[in-house]
C-alpha atoms as a PDB file:
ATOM      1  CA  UNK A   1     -28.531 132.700 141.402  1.00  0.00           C
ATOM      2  CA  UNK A   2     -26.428 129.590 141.250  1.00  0.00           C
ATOM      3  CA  UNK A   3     -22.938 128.726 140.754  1.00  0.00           C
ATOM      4  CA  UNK A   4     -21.633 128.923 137.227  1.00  0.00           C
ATOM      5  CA  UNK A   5     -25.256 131.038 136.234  1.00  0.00           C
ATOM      6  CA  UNK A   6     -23.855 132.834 133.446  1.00  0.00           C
ATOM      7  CA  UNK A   7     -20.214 131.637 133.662  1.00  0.00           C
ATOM      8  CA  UNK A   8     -19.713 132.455 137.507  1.00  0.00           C
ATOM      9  CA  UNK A   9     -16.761 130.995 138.430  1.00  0.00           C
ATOM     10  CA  UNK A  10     -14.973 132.099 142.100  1.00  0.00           C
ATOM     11  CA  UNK A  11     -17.412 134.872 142.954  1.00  0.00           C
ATOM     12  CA  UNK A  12     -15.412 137.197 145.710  1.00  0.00           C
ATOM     13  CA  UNK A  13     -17.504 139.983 145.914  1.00  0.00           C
ATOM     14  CA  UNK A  14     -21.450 141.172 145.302  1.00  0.00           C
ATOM     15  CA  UNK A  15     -22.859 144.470 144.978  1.00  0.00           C
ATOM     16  CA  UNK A  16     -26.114 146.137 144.431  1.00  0.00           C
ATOM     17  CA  UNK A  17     -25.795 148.685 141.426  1.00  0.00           C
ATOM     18  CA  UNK A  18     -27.803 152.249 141.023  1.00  0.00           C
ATOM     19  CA  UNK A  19     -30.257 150.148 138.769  1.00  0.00           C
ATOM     20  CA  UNK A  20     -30.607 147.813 141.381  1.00  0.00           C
ATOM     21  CA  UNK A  21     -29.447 144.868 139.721  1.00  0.00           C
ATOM     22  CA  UNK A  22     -26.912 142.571 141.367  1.00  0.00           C
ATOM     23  CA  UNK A  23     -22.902 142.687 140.253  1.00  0.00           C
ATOM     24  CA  UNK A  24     -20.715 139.529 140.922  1.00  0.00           C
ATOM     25  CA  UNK A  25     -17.247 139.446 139.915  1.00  0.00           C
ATOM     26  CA  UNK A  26     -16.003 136.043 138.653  1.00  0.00           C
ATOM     27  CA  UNK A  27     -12.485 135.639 139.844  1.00  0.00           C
ATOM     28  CA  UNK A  28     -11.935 132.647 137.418  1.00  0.00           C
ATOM     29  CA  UNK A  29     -13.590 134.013 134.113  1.00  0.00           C
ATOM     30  CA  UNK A  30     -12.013 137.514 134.659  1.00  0.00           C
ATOM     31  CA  UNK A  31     -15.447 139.703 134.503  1.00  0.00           C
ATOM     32  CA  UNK A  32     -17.937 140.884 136.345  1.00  0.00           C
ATOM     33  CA  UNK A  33     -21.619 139.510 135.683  1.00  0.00           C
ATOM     34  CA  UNK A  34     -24.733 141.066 136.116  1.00  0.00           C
ATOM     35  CA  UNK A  35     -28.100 139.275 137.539  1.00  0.00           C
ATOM     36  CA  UNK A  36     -31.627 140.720 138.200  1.00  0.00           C
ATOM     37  CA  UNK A  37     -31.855 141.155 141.910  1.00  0.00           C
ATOM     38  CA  UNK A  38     -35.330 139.773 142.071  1.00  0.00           C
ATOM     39  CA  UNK A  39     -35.378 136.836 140.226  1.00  0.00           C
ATOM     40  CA  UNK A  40     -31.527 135.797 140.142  1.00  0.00           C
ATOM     41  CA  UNK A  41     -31.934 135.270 136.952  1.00  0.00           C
ATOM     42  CA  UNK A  42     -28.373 135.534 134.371  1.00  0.00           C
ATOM     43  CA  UNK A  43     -28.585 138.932 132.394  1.00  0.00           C
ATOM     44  CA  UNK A  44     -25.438 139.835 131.138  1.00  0.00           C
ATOM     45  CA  UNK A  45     -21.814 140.095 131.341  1.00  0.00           C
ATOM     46  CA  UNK A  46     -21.618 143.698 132.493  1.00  0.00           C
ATOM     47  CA  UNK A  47     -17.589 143.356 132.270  1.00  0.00           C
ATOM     48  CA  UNK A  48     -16.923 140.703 129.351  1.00  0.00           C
ATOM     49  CA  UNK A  49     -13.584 138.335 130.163  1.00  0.00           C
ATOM     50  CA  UNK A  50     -10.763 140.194 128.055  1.00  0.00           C
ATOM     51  CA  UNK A  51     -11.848 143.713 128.610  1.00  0.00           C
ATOM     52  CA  UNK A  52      -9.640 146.310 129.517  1.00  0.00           C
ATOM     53  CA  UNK A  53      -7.135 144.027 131.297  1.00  0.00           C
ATOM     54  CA  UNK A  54      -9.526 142.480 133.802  1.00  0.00           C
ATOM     55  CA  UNK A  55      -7.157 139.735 135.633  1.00  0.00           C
ATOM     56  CA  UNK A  56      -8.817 138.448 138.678  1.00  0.00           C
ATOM     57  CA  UNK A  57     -11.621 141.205 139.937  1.00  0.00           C
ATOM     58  CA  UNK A  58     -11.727 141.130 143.530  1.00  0.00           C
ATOM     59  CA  UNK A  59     -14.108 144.076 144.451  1.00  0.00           C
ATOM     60  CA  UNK A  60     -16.799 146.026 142.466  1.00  0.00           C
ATOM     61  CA  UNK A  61     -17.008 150.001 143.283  1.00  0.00           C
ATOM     62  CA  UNK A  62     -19.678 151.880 141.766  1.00  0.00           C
ATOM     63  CA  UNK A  63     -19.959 156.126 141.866  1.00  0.00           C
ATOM     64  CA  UNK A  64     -22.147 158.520 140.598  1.00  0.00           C
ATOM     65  CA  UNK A  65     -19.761 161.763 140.215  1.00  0.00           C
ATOM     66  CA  UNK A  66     -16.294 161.235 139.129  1.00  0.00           C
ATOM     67  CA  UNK A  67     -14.325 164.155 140.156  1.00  0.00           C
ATOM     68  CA  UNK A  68     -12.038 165.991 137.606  1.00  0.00           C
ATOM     69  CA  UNK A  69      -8.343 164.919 136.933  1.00  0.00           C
ATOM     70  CA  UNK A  70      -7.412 168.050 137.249  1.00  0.00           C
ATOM     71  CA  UNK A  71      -8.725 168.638 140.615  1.00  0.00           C
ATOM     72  CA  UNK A  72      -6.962 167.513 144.115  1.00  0.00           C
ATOM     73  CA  UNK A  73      -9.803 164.770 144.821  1.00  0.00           C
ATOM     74  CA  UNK A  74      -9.127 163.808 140.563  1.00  0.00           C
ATOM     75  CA  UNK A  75      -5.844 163.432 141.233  1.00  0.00           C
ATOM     76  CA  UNK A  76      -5.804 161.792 144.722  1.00  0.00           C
ATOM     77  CA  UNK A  77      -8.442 159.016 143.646  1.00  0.00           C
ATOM     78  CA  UNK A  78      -6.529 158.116 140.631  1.00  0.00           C
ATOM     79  CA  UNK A  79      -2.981 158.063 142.418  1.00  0.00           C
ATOM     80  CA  UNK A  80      -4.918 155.644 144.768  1.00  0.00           C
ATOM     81  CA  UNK A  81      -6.592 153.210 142.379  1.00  0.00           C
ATOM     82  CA  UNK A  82      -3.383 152.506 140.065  1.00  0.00           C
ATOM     83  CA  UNK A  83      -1.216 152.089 143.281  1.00  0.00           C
ATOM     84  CA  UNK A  84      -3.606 149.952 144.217  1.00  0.00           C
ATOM     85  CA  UNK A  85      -3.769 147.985 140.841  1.00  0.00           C
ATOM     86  CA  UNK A  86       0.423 147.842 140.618  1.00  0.00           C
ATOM     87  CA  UNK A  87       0.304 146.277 144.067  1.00  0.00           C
ATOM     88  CA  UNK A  88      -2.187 143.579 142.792  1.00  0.00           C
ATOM     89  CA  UNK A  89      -0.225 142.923 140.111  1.00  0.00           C
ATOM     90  CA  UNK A  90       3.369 142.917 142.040  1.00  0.00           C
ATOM     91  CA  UNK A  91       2.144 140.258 144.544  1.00  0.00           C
ATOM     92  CA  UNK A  92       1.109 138.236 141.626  1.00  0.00           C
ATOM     93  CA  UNK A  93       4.686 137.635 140.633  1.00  0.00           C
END
C-alpha cells in the first residue's frame, strides 16, 4: 500500500477488520478506505468522502454486538460517542 493508493491522503489510523482486510482512514479525503491485507492492493472506499458527515476520521472502531439503546450499556456507549464527536467538532472552531 502506498500513499495516495486509492485516494489516501493523511492516513492517521489502520485497522484490521473481521474480514481481515485492512481499514485506513484518510484525514484529507474525509473516508475511510479499504485494502486487501495481503497484497495492499486498493479495493474500495469502505466510507465514501461525503457520507454521513465524515469530517476528518481520526480512528476506526469496529464491533460485532451493538448493545440495545434501550439498555444501560445502549445508552452509555452512545452518550459517549456523540460527546465525543461534539468535542471534535468544538475544538475545530
Amino acid at each position: 500500500m502506498t500513499s495516495g493508493s486509492g485516494g489516501l491522503t493523511r492516513p492517521v489510523e489502520a485497522k484490521f477488520g473481521f474480514d481481515g482486510d485492512l481499514y485506513v482512514n484518510s484525514f484529507e479525503t474525509d473516508s475511510i478506505l479499504r485494502y486487501d491485507a495481503k497484497t495492499g492492493a486498493f479495493k474500495n472506499a469502505f466510507v465514501p468522502a461525503g457520507i454521513a458527515g465524515l469530517d476528518g476520521p481520526t480512528s476506526i472502531l469496529f464491533v460485532k454486538d451493538i448493545p440495545e439503546p434501550t439498555s444501560i450499556v445502549g445508552i452509555l456507549a452512545f452518550i459517549f460517542v456523540t460527546g465525543l464527536n461534539i468535542r471534535r467538532r468544538m475544538s475545530r472552531l
